[in-house]
N, C-alpha and C. Protein backbone atom coordinates (compact mmCIF):
# COMPACT_ATOMS: atom_id res chain seq x y z
N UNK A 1 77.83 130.30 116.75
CA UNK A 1 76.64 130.80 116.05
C UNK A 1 76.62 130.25 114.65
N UNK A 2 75.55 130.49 113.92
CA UNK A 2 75.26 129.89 112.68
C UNK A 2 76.11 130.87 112.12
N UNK A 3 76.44 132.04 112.04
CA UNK A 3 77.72 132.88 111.22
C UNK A 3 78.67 132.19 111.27
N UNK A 4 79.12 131.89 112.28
CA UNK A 4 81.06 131.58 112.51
C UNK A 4 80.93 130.10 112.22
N UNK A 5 79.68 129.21 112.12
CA UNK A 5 79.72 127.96 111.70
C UNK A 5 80.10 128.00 110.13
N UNK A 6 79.00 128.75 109.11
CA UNK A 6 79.40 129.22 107.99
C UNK A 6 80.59 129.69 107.48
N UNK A 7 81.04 130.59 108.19
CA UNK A 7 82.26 131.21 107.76
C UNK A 7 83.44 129.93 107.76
N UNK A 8 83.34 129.78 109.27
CA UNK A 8 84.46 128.33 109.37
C UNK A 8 84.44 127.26 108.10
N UNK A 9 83.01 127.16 107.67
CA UNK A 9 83.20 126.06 106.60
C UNK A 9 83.43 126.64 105.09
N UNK A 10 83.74 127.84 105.11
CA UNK A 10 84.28 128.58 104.28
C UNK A 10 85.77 128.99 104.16
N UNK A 11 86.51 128.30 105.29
CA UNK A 11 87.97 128.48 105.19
C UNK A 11 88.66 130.03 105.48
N UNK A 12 87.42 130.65 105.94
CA UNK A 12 87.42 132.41 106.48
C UNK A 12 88.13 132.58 107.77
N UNK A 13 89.60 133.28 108.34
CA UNK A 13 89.57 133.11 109.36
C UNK A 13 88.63 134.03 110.09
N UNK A 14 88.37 133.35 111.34
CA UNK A 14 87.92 134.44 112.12
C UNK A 14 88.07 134.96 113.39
N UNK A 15 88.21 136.06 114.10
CA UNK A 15 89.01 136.70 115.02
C UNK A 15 88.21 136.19 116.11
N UNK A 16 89.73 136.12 117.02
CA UNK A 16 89.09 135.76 118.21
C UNK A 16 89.37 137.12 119.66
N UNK A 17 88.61 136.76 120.22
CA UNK A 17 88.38 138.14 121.05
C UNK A 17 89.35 137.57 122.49
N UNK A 18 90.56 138.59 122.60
CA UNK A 18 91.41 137.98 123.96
C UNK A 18 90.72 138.72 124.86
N UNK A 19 90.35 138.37 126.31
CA UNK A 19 90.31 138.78 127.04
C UNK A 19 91.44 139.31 128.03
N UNK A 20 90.97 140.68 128.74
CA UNK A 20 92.21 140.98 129.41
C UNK A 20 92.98 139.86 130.95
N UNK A 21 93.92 140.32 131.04
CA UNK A 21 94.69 139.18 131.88
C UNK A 21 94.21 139.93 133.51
N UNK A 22 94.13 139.01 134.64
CA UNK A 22 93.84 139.45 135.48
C UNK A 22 94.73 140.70 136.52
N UNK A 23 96.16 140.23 135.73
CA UNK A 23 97.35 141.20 136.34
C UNK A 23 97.14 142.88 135.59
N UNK A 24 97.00 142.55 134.46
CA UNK A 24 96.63 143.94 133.86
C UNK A 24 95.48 145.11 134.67
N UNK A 25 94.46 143.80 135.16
CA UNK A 25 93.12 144.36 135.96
C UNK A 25 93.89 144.88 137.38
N UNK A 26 94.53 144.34 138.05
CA UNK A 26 95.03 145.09 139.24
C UNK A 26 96.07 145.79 139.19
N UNK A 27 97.19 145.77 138.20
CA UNK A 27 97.66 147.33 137.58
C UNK A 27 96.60 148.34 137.86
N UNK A 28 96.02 148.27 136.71
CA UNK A 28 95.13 149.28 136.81
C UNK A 28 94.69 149.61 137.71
N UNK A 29 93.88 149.00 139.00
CA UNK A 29 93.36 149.34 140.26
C UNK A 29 94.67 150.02 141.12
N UNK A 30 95.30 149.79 141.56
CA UNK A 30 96.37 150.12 141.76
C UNK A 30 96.83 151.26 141.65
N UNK A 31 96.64 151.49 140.43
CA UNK A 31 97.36 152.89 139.59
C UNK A 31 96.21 153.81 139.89
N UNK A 32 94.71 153.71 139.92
CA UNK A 32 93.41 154.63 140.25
C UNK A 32 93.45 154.26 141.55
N UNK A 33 93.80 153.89 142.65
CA UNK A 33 93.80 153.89 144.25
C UNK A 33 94.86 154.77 144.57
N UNK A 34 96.22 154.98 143.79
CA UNK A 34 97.54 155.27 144.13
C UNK A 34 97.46 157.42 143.54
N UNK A 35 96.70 157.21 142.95
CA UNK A 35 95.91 158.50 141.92
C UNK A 35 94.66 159.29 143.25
N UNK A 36 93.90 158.41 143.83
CA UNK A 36 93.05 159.03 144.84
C UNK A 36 93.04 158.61 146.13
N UNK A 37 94.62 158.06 146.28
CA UNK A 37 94.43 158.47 147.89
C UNK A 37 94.87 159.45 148.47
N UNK A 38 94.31 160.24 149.30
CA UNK A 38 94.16 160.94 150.22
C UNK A 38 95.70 161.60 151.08
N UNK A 39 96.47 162.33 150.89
CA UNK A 39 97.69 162.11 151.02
C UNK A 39 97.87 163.71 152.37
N UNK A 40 98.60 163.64 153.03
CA UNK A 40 99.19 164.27 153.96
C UNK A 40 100.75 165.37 153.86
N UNK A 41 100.15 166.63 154.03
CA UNK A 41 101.58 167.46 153.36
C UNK A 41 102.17 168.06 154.73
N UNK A 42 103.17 168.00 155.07
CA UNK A 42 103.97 168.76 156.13
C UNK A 42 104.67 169.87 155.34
N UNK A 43 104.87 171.34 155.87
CA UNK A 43 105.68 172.00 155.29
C UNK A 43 106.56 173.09 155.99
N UNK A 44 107.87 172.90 156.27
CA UNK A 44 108.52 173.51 156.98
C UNK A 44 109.79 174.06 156.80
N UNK A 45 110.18 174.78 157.70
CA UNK A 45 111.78 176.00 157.33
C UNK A 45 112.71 174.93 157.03
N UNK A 46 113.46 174.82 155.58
CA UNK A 46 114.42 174.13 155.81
C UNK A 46 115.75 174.97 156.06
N UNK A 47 116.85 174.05 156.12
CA UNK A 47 117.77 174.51 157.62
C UNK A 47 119.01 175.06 156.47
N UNK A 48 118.47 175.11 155.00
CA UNK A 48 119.29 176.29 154.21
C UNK A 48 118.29 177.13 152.94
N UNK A 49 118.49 177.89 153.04
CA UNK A 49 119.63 178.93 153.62
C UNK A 49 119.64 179.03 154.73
N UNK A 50 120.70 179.49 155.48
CA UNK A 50 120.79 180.06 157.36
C UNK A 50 120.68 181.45 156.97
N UNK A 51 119.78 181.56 158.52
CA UNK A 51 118.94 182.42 159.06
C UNK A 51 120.11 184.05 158.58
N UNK A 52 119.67 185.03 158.20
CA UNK A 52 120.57 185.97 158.33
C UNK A 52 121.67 185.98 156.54
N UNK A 53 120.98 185.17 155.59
CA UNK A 53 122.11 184.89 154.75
C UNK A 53 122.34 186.11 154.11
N UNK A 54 123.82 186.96 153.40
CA UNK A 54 124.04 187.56 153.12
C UNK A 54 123.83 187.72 151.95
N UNK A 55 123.17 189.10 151.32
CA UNK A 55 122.59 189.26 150.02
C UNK A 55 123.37 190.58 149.49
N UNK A 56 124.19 190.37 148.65
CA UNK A 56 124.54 191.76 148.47
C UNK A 56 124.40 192.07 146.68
N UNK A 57 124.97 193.76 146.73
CA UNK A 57 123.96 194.38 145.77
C UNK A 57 124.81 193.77 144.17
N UNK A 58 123.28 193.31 143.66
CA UNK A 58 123.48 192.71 142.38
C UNK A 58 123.68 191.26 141.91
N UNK A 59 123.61 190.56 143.63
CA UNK A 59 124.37 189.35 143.71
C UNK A 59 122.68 188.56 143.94
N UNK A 60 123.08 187.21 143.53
CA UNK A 60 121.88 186.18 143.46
C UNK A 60 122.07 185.86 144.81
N UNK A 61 121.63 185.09 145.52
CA UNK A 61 121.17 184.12 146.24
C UNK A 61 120.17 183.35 146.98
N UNK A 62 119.84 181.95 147.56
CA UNK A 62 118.67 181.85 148.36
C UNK A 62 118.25 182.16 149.50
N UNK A 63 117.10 182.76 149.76
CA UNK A 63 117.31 183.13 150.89
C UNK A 63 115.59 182.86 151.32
N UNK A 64 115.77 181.81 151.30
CA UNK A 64 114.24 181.14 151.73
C UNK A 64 114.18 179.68 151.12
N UNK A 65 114.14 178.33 152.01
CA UNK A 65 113.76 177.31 151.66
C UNK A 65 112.75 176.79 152.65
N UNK A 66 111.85 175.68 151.73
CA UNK A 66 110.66 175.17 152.21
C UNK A 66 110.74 173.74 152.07
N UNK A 67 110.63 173.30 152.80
CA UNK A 67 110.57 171.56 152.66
C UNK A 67 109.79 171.55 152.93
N UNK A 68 109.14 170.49 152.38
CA UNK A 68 107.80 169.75 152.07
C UNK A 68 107.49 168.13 151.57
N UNK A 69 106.85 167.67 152.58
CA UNK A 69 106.58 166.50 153.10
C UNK A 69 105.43 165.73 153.10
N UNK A 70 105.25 164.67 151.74
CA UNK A 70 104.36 163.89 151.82
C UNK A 70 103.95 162.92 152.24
N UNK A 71 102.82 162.67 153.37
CA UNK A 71 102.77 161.04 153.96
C UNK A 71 101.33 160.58 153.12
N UNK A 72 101.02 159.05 153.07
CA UNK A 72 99.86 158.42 152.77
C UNK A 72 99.47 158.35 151.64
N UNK A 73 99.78 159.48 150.56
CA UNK A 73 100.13 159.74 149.39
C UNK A 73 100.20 160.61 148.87
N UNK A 74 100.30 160.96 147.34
CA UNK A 74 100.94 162.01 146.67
C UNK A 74 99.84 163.46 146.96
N UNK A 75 101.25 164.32 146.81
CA UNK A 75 100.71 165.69 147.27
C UNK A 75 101.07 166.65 145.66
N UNK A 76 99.97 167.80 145.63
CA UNK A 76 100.32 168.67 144.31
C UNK A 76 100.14 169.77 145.01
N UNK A 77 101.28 170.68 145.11
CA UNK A 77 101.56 172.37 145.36
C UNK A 77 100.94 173.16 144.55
N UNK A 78 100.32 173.89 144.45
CA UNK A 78 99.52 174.44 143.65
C UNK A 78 99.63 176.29 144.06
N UNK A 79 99.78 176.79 144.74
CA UNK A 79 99.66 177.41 145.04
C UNK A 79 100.98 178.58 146.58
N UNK A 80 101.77 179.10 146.26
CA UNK A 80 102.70 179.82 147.40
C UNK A 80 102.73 181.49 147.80
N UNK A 81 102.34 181.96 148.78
CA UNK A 81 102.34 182.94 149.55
C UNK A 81 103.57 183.26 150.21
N UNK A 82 103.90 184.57 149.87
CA UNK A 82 105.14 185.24 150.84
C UNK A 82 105.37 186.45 150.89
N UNK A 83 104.94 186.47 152.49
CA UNK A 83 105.33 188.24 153.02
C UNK A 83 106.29 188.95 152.73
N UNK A 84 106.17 190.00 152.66
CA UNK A 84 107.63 191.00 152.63
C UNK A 84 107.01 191.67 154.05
N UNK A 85 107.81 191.89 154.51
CA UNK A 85 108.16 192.75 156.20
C UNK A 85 107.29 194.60 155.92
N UNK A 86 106.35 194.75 156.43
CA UNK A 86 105.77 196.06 156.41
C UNK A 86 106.91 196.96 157.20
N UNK A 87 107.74 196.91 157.86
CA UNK A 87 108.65 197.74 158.10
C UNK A 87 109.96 197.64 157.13
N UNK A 88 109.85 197.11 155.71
CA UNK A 88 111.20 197.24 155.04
C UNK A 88 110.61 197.77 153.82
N UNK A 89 111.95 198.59 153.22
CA UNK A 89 111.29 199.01 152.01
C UNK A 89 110.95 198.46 151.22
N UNK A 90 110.05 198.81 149.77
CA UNK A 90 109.31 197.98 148.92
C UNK A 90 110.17 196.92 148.46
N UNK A 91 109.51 195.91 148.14
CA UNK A 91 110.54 195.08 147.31
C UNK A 91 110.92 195.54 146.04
N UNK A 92 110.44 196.04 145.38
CA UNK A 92 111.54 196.54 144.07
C UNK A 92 112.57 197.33 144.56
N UNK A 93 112.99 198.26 145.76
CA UNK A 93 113.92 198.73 145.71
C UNK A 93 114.78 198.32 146.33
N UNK A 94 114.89 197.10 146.67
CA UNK A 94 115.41 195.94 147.49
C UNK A 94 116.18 194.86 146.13
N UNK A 95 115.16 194.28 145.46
CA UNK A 95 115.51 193.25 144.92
C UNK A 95 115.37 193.50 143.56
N UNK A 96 115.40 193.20 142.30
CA UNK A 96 116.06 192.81 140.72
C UNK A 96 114.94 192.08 140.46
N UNK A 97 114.84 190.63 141.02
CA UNK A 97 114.46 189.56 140.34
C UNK A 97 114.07 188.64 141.41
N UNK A 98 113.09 187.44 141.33
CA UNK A 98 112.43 186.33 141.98
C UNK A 98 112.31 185.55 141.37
N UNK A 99 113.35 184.68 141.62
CA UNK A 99 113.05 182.38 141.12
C UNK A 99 112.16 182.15 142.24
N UNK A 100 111.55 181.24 142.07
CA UNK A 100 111.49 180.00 142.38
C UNK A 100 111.68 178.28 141.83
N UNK A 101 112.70 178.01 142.90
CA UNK A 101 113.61 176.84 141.94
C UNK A 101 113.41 175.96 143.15
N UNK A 102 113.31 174.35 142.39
CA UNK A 102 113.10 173.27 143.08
C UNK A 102 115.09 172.73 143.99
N UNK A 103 114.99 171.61 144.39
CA UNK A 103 116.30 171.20 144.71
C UNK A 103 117.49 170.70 143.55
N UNK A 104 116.51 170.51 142.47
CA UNK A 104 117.02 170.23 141.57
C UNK A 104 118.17 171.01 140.42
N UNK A 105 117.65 172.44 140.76
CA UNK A 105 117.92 173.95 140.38
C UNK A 105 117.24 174.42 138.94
N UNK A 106 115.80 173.26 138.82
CA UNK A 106 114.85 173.14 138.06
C UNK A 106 114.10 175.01 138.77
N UNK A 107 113.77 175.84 137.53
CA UNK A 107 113.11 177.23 137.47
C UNK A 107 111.57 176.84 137.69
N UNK A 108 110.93 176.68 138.53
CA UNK A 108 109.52 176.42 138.63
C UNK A 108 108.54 177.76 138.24
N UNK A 109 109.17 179.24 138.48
CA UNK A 109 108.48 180.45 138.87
C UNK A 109 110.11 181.47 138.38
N UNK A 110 109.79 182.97 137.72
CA UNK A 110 110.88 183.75 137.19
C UNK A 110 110.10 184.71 137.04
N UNK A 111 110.32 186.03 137.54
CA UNK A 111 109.64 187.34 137.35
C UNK A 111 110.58 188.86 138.02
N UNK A 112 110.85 189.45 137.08
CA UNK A 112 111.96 191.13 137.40
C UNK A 112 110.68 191.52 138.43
N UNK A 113 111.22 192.03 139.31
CA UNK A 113 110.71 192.59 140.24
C UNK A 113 110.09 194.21 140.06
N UNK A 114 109.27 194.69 139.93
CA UNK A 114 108.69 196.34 139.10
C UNK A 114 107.84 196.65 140.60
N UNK A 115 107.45 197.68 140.39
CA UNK A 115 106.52 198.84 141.14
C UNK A 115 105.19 198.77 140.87
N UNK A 116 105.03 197.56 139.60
CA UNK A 116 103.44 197.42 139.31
C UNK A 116 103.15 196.47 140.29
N UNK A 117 101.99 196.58 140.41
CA UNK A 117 100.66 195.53 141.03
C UNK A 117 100.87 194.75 140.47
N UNK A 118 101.16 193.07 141.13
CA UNK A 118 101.21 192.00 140.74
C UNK A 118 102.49 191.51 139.92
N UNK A 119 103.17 192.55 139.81
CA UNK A 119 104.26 192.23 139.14
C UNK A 119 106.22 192.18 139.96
N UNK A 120 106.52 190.95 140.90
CA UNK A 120 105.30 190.02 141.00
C UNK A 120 104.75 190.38 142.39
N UNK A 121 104.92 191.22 143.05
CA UNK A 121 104.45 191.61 144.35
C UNK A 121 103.02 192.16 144.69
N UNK A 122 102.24 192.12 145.27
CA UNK A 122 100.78 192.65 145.49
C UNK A 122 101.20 193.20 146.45
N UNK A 123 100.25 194.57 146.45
CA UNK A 123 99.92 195.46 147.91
C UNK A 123 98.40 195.38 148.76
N UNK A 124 98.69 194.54 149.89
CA UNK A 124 97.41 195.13 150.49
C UNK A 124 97.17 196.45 151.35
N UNK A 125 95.76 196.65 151.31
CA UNK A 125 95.41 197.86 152.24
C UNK A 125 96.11 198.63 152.89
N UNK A 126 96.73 197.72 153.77
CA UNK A 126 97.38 198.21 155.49
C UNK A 126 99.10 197.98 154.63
N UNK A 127 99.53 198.15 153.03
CA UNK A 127 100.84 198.43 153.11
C UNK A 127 101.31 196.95 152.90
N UNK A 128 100.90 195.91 153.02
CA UNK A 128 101.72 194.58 153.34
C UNK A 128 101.77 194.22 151.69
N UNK A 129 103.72 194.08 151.65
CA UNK A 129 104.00 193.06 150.11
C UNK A 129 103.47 191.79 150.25
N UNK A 130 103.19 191.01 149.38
CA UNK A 130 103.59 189.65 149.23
C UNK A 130 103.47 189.42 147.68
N UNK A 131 104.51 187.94 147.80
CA UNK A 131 104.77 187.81 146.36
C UNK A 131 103.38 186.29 146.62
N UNK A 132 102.93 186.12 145.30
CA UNK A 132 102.16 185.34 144.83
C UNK A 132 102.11 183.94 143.73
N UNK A 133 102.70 183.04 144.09
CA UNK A 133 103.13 182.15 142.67
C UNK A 133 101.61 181.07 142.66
N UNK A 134 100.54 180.77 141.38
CA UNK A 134 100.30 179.94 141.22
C UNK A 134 100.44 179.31 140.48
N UNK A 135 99.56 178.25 139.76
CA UNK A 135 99.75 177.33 139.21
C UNK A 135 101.07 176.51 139.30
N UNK A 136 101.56 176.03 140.30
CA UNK A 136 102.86 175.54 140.11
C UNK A 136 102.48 174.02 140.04
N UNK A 137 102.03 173.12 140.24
CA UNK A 137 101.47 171.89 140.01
C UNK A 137 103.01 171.22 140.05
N UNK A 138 103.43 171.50 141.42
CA UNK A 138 104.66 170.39 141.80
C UNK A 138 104.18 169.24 142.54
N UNK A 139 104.62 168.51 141.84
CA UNK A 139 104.14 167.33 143.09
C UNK A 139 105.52 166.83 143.72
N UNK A 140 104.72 166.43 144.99
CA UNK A 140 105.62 165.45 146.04
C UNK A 140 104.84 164.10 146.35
N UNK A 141 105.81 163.07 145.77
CA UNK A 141 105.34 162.30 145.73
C UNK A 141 104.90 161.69 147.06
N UNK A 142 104.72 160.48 147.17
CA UNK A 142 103.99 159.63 148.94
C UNK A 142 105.06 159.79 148.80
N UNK A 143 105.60 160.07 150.90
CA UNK A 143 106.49 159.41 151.27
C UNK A 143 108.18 159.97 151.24
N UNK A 144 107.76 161.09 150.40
CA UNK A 144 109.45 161.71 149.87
C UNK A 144 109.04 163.15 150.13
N UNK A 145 110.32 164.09 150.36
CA UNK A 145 110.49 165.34 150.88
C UNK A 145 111.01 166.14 149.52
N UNK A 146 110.54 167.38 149.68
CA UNK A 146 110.76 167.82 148.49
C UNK A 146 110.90 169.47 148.93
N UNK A 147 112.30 169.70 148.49
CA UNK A 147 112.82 171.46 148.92
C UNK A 147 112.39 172.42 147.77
N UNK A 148 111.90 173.38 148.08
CA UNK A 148 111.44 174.66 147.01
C UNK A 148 112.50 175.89 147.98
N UNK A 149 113.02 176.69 146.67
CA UNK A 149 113.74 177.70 147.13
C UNK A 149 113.32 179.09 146.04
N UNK A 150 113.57 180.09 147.24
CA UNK A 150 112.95 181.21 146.73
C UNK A 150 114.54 182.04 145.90
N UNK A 151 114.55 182.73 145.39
CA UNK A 151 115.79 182.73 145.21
C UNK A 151 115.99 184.60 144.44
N UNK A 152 116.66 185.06 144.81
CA UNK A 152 116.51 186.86 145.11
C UNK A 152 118.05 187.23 144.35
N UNK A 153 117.62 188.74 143.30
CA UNK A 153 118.85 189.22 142.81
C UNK A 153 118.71 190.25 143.19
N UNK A 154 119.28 191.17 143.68
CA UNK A 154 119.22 192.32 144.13
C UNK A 154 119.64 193.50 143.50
N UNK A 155 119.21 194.91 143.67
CA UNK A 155 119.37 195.70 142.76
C UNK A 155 121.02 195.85 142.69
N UNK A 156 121.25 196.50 141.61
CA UNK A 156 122.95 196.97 141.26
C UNK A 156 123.21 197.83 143.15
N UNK A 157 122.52 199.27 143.21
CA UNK A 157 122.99 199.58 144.38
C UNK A 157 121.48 199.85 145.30
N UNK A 158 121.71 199.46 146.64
CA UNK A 158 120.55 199.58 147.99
C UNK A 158 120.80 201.06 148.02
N UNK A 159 119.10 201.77 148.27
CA UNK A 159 119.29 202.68 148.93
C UNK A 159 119.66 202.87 150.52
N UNK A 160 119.57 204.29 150.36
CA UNK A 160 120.18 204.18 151.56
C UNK A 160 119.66 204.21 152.91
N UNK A 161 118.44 203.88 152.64
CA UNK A 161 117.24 203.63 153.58
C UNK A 161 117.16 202.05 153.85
N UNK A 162 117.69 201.22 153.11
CA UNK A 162 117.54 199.74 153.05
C UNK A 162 119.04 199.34 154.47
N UNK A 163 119.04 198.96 155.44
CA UNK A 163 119.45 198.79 156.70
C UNK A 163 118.79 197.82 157.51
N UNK A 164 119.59 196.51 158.09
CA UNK A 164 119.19 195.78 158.75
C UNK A 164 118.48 194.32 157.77
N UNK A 165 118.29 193.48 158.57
CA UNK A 165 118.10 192.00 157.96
C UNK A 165 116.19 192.07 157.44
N UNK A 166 116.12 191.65 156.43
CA UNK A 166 114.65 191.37 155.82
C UNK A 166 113.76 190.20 155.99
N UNK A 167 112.87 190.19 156.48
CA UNK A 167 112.63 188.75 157.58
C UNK A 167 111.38 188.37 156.11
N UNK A 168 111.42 187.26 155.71
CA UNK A 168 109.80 186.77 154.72
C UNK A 168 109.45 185.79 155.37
N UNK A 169 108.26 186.00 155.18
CA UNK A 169 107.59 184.68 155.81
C UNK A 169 106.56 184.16 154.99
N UNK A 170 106.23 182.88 154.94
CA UNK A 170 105.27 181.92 154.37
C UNK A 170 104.36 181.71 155.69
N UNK A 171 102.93 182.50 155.69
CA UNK A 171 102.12 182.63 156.91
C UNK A 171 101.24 181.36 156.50
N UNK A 172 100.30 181.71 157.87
CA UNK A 172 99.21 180.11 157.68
C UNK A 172 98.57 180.06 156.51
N UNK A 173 98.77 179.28 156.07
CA UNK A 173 97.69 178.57 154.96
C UNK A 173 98.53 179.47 153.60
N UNK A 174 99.75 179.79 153.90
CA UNK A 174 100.83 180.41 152.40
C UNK A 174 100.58 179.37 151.48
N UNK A 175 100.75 178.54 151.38
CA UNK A 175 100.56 176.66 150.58
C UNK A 175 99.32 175.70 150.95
N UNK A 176 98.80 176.24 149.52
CA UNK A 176 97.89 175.54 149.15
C UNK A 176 98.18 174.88 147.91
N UNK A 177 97.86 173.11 148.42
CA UNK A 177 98.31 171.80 147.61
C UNK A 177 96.79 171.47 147.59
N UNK A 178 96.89 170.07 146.46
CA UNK A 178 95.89 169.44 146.36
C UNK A 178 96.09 167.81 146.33
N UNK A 179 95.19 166.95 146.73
CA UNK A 179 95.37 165.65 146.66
C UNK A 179 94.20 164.68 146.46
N UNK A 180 94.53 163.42 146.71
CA UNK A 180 93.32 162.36 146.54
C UNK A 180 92.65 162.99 144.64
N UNK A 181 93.40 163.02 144.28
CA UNK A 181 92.85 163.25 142.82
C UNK A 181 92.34 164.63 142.12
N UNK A 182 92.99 165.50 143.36
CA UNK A 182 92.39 166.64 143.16
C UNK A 182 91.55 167.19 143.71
N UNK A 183 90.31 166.30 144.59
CA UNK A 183 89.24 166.57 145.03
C UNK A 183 89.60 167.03 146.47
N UNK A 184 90.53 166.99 147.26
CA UNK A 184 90.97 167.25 148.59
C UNK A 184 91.88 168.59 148.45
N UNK A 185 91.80 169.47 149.13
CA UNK A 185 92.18 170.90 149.31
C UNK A 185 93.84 170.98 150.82
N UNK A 186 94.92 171.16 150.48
CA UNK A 186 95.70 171.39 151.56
C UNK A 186 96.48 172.31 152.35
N UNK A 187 96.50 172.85 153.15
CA UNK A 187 97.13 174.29 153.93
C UNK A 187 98.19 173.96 154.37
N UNK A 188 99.37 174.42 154.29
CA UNK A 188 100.25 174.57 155.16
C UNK A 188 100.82 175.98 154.94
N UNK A 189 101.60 176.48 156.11
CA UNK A 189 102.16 176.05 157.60
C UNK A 189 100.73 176.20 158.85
N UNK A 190 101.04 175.54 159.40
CA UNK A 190 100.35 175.80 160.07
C UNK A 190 100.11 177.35 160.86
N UNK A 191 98.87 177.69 161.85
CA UNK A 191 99.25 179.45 162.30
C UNK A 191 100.53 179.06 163.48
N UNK A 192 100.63 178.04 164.10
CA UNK A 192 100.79 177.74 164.89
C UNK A 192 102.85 177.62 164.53
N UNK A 193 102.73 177.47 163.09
CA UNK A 193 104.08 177.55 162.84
C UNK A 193 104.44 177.98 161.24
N UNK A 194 104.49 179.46 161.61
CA UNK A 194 104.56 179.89 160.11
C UNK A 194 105.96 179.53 159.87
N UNK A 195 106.43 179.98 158.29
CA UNK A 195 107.79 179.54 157.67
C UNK A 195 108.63 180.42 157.51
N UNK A 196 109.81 180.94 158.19
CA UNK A 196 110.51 182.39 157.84
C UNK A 196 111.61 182.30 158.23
N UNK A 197 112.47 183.15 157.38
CA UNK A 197 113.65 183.29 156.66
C UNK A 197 114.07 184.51 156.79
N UNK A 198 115.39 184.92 157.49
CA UNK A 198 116.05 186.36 157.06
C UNK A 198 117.15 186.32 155.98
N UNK A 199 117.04 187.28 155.32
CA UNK A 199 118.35 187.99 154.22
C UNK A 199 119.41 189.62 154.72
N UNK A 200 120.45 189.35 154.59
CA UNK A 200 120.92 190.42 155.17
C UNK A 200 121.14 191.63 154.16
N UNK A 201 120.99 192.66 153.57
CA UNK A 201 121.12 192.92 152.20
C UNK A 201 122.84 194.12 152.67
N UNK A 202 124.04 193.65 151.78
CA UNK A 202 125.01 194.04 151.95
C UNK A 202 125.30 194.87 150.69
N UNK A 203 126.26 195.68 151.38
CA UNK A 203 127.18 196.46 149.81
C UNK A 203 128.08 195.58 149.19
N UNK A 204 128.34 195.81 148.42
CA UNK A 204 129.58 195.18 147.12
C UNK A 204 131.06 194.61 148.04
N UNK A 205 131.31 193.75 147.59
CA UNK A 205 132.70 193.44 148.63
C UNK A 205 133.90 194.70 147.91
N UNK A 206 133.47 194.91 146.59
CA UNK A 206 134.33 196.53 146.39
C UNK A 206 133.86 197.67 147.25
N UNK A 207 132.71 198.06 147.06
CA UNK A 207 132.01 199.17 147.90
C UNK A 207 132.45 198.93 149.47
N UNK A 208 132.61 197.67 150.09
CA UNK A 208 132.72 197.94 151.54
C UNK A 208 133.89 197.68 151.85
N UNK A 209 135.46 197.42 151.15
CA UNK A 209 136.73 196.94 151.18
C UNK A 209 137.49 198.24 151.70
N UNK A 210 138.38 198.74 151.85
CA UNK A 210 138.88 199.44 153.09
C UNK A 210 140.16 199.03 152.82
N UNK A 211 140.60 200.34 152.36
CA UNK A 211 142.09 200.32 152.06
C UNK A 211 142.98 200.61 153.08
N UNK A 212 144.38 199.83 153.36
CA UNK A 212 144.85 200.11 154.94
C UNK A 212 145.99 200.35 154.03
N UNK A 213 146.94 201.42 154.42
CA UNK A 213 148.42 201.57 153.89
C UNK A 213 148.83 201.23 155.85
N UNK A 214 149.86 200.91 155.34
CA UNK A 214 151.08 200.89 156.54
C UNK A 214 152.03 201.12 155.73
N UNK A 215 153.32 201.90 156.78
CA UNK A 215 154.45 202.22 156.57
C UNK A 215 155.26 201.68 157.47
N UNK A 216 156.20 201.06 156.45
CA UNK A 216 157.11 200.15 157.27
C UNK A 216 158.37 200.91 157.92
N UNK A 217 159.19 200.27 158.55
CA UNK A 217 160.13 201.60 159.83
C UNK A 217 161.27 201.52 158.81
N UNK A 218 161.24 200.50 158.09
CA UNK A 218 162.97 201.00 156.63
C UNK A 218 162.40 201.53 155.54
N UNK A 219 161.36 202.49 155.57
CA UNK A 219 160.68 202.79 154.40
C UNK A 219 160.96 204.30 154.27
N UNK A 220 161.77 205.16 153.09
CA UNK A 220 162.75 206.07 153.44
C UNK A 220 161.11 207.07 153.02
């Protein structure tokens, strides 16, 4: 142009405009295809804790894992459902406290267990607990499996109404994920295969220990 002719004969530098490189351009595509595709979640009992694990009073442990399985691409958890058994007593007089912790032993979810509504247990109508975690925005990436564990402290002492194993379950559509950028909605377990876990809830290895004397035959 007649500017940059001028300027040039003025000894002015003047800027030159880089254009972007073509590798930069398919990065980018790449990275917005890899962002909205459409991705596939499996979610099922994983094979620890075993069935029946022993929970006793005051003591931590897991007693519920979920694997979860992304194909085609990345998956975001957003959302987890879990029964408490209408034939066991409430969960506060059962349990202390509720993690939820990744495989990592990363705290995703932490709440004392109370007698209030929502805290963290809800009551419906017909009597049924369940605990409620959202916003958890875990992702699983394409292609990789990813364990969530529920994880239970139990009160100092069980009443004495608390007897027999506590079955939870993650029913149809407990997990709701999101994908393809957000815009795609995901359910699992299926009805066809809900997710469930027993806990056995025990006394104290002091409380249930059992003192044996014997007397030996040279014992005056």
């Amino acid at each position: 142009s007649l500017l940059l002719s001028a300027l040039a004969g003025t000894g002015v530098q003047v800027p030159t405009t880089t254009q972007p490189t073509q590798q930069a351009t398919t990065t980018q595509q790449a990275t917005t295809t890899a962002a909205t595709t459409e991705g596939v979640l499996t979610a099922e009992r994983n094979s620890d804790p075993v069935s029946n694990v022993p929970l006793r009073e005051g003591e931590t442990a897991n007693v519920l894992g979920i694997r979860l399985r992304a194909t085609q691409g990345d998956v975001t958890v957003q959302r987890l459902r879990v029964n408490w058994p209408t034939t066991a007593e409430a969960p506060f007089r059962v349990l202390s406290k509720v993690e939820l912790v990744d495989q990592d032993g990363n705290v995703l979810f932490s709440s004392n267990v109370t007698s209030n509504e929502g805290q963290p247990f809800y009551r419906e109508p017909n009597g049924q607990y369940y605990l409620l975690v959202t916003g958890l925005n875990f992702v699983v990436p394409k292609d990789t499996v990813k364990v969530l564990y529920l994880r239970a402290t139990a009160v100092s002492t069980y009443p004495s109404s608390v007897t027999g194993a506590i079955t939870l379950t993650v029913p149809s559509g407990g997990i709701r994920a999101v994908t393809a950028g957000g815009s795609v909605n995901l359910f699992e377990p299926q009805a066809s295969n809900p997710i469930t876990n027993s806990f056995l809830p025990q006394g104290t290895l002091a409380g249930s220990a059992a003192l044996s004397v014997v007397r030996t035959s040279d014992t005056p």
